[in-house]
N, C-alpha and C. Protein backbone atom coordinates (compact mmCIF):
# COMPACT_ATOMS: atom_id res chain seq x y z
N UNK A 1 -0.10 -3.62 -20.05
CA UNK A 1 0.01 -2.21 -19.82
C UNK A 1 0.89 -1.99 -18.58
N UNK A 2 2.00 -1.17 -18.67
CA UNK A 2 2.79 -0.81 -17.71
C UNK A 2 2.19 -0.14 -16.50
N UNK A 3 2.38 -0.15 -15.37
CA UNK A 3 1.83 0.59 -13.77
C UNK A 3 1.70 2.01 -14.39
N UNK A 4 2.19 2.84 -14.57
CA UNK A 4 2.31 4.25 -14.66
C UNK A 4 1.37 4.37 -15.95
N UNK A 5 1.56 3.59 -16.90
CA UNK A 5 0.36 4.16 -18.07
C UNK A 5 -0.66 3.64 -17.60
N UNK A 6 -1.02 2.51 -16.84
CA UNK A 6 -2.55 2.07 -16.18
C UNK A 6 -3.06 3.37 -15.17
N UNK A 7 -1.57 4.01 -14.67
CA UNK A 7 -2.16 5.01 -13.44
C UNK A 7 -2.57 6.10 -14.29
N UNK A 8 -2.16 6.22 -15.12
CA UNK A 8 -2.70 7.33 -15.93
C UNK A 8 -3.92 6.89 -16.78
N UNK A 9 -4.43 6.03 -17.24
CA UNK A 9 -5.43 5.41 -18.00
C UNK A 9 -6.21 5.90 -16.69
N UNK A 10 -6.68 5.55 -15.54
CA UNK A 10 -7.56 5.48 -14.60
C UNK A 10 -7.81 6.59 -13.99
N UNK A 11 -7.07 7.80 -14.19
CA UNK A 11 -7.16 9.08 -13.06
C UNK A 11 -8.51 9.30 -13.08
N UNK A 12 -9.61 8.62 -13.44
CA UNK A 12 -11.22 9.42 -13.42
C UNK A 12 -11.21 11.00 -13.29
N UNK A 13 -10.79 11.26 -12.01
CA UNK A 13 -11.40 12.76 -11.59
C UNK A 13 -10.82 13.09 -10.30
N UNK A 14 -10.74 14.58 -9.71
CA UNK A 14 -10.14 14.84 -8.66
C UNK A 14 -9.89 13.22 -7.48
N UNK A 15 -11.28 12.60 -7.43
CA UNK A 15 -11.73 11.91 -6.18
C UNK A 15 -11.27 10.44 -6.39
N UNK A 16 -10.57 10.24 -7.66
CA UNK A 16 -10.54 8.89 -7.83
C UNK A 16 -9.05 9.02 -8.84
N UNK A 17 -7.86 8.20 -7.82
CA UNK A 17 -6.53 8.38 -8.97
C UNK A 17 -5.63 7.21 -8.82
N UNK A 18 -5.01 6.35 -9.67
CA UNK A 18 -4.19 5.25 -9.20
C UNK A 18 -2.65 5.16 -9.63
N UNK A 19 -1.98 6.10 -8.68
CA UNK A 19 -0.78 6.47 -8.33
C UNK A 19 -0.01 5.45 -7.61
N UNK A 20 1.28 4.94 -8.46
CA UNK A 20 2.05 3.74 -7.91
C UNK A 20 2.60 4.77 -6.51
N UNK A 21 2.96 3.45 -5.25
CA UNK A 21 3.78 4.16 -4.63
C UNK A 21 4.96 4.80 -4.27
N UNK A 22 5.66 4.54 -5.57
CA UNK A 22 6.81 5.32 -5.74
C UNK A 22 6.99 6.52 -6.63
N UNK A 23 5.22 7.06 -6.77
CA UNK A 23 4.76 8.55 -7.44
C UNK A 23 5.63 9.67 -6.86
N UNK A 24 6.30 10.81 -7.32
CA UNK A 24 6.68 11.46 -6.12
C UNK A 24 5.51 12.44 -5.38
N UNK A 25 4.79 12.22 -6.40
CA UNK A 25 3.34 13.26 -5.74
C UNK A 25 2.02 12.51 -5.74
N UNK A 26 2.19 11.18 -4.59
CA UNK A 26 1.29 10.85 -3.98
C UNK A 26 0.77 11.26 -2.76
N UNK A 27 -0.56 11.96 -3.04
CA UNK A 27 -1.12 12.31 -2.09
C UNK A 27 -2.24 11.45 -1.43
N UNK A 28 -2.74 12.27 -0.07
CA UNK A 28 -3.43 11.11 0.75
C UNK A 28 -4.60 11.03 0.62
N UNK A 29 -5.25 10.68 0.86
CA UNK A 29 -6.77 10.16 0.19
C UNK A 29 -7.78 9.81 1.37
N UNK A 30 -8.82 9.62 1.26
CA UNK A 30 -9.48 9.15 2.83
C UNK A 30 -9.36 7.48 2.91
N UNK A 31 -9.95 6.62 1.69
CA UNK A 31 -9.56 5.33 1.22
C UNK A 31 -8.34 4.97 0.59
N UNK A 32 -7.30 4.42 0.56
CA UNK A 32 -6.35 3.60 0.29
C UNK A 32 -6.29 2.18 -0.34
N UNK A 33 -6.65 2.02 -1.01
CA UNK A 33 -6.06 0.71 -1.63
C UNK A 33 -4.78 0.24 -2.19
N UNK A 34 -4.05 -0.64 -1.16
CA UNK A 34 -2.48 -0.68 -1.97
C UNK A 34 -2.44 -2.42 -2.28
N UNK A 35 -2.83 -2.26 -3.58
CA UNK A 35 -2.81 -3.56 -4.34
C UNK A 35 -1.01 -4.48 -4.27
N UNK A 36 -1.35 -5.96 -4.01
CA UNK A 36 -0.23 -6.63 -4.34
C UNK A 36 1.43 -6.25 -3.93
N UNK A 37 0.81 -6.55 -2.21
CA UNK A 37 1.30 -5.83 -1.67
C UNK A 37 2.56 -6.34 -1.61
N UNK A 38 2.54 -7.76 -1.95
CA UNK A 38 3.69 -8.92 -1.42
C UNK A 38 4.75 -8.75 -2.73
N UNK A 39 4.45 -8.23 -3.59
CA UNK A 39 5.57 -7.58 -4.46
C UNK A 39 6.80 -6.91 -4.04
N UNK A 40 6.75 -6.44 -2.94
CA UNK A 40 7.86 -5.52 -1.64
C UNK A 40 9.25 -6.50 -1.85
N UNK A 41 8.64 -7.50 -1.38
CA UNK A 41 9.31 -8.51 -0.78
C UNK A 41 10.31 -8.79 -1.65
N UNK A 42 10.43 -8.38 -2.95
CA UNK A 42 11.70 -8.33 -4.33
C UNK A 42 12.60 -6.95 -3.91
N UNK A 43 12.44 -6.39 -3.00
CA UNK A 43 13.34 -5.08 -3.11
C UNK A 43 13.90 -5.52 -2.15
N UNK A 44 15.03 -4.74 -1.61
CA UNK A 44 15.92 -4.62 -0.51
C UNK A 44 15.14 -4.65 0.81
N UNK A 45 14.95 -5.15 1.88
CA UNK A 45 14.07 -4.96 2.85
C UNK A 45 14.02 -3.55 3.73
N UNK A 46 14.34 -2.65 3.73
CA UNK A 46 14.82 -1.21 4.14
C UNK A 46 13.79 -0.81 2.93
N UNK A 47 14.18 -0.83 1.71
CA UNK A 47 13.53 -0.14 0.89
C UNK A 47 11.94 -0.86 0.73
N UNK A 48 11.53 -1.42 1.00
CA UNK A 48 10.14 -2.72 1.28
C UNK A 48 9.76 -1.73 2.34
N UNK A 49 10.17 -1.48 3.15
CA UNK A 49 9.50 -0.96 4.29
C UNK A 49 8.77 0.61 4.17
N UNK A 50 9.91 1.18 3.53
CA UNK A 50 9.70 2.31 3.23
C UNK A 50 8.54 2.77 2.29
N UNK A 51 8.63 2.22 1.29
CA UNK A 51 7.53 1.68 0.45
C UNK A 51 6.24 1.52 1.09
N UNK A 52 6.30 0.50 2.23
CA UNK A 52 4.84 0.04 2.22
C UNK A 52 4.49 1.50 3.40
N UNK A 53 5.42 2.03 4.05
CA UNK A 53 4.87 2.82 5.10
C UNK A 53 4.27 4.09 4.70
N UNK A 54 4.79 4.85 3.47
CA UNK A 54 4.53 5.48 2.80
C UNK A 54 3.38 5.24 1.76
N UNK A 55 2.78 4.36 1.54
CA UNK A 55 1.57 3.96 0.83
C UNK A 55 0.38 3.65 2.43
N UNK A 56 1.06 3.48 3.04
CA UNK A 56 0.26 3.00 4.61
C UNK A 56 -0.34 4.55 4.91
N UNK A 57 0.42 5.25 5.27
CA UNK A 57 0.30 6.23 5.91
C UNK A 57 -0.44 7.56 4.98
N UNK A 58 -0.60 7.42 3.70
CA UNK A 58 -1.73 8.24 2.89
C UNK A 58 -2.94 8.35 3.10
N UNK A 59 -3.32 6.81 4.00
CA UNK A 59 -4.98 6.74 4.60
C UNK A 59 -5.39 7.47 5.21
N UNK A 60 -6.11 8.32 4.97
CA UNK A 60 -6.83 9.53 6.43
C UNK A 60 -8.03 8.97 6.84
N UNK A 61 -8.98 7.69 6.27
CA UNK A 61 -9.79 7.16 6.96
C UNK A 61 -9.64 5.66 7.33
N UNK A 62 -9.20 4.77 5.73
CA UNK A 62 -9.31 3.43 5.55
C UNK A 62 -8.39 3.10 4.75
N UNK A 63 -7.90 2.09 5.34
CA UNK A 63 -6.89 1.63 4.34
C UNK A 63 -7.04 0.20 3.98
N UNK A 64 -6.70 -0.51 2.78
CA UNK A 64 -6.95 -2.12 2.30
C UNK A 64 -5.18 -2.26 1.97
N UNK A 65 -5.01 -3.61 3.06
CA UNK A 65 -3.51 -3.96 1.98
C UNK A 65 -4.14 -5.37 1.06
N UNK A 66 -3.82 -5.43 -0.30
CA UNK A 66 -3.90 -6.80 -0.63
C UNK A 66 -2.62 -7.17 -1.04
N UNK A 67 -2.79 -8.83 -1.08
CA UNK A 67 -1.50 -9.72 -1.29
C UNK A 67 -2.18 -10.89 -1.67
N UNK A 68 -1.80 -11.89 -2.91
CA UNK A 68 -1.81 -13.47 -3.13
C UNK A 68 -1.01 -14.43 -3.07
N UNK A 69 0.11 -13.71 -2.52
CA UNK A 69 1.39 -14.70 -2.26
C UNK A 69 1.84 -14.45 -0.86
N UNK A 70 2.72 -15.87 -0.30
CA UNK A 70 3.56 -15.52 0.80
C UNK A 70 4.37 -14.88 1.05
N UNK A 71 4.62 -13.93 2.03
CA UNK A 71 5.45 -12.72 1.90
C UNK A 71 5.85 -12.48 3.27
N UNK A 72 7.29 -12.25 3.38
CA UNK A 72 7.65 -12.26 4.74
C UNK A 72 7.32 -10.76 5.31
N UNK A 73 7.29 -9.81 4.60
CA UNK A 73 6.80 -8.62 4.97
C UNK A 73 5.04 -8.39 5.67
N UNK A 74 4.25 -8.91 5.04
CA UNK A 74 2.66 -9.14 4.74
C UNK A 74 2.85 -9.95 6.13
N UNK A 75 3.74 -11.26 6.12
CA UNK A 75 3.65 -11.79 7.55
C UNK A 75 3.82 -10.92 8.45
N UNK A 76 5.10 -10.19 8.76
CA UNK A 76 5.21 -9.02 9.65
C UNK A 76 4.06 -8.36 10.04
N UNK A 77 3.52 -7.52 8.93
CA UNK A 77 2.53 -7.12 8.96
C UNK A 77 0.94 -7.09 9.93
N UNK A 78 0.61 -8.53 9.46
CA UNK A 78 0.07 -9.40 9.74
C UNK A 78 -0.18 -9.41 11.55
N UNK A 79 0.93 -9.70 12.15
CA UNK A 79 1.62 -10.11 13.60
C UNK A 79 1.11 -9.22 13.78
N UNK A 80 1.98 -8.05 13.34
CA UNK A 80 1.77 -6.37 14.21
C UNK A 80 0.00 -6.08 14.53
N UNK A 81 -0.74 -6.33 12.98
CA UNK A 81 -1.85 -5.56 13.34
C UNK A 81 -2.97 -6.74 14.65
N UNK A 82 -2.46 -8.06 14.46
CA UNK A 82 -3.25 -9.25 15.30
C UNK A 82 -2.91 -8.34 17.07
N UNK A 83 -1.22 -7.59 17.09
CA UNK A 83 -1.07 -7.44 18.41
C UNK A 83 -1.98 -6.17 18.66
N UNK A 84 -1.82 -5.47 17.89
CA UNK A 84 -2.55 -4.02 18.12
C UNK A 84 -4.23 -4.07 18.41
N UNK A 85 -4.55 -5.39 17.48
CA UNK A 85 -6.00 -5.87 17.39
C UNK A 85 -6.23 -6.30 18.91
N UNK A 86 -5.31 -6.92 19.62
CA UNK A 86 -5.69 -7.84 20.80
C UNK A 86 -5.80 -6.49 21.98
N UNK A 87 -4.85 -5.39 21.88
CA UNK A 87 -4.77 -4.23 22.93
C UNK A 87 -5.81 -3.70 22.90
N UNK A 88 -6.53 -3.35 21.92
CA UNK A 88 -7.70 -2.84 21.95
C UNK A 88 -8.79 -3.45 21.58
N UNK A 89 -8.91 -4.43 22.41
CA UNK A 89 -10.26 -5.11 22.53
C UNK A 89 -10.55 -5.19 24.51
C-alpha cells in the first residue's frame, strides 16, 4: 500500500491522522510520530532538512523520531539533541 493511501486508510477521527510529511496540510498535533526517519538521507540534503524540520516542529507537546538504518542526518541529529541534553542538566 502506497504512503498516501495508508494515510488515508488510517485518518480514525479528528484526534488521530497519518499525514506524510510532504502533506501540504499538515497540521500540528500535541504527539508526533515521524516514522523512518533515515529515509531523508535519499533526497538532496537541503531538502532532508527541510523535511525533517517541518515534521519536527508540528509537536506542540512530544515528539518520537524513528530510524533502523544508519543515517548521516539521524547522526546529526543525534549530536545536537546529546548537546542540548548535556546544557540542561
Amino acid at each position: 500500500m502506497r504512503t498516501k493511501e495508508l494515510a488515508s486508510a488510517y485518518s480514525f477521527s479528528r484526534n488521530c491522522a497519518l499525514p506524510t510529511i510532504e502533506s501540504p496540510k499538515i497540521h500540528s498535533g500535541a504527539c508526533v510520530l515521524l516514522f523512518a526517519a533515515h529515509e531523508l538521507d535519499g533526497r538532496e540534503d537541503e531538502e532532508a532538512r527541510r523535511l525533517l524540520y517541518i515534521g519536527m516542529t508540528r509537536a506542540r507537546e512530544e515528539l518520537c523520531v524513528s530510524y533502523h538504518r544508519e543515517s548521516q542526518l539521524m547522526k546529526e541529529l543525534e549530536a545536537i539533541l546529546a548537546a542540548v541534553s548535556s546544557r540542561t542538566r
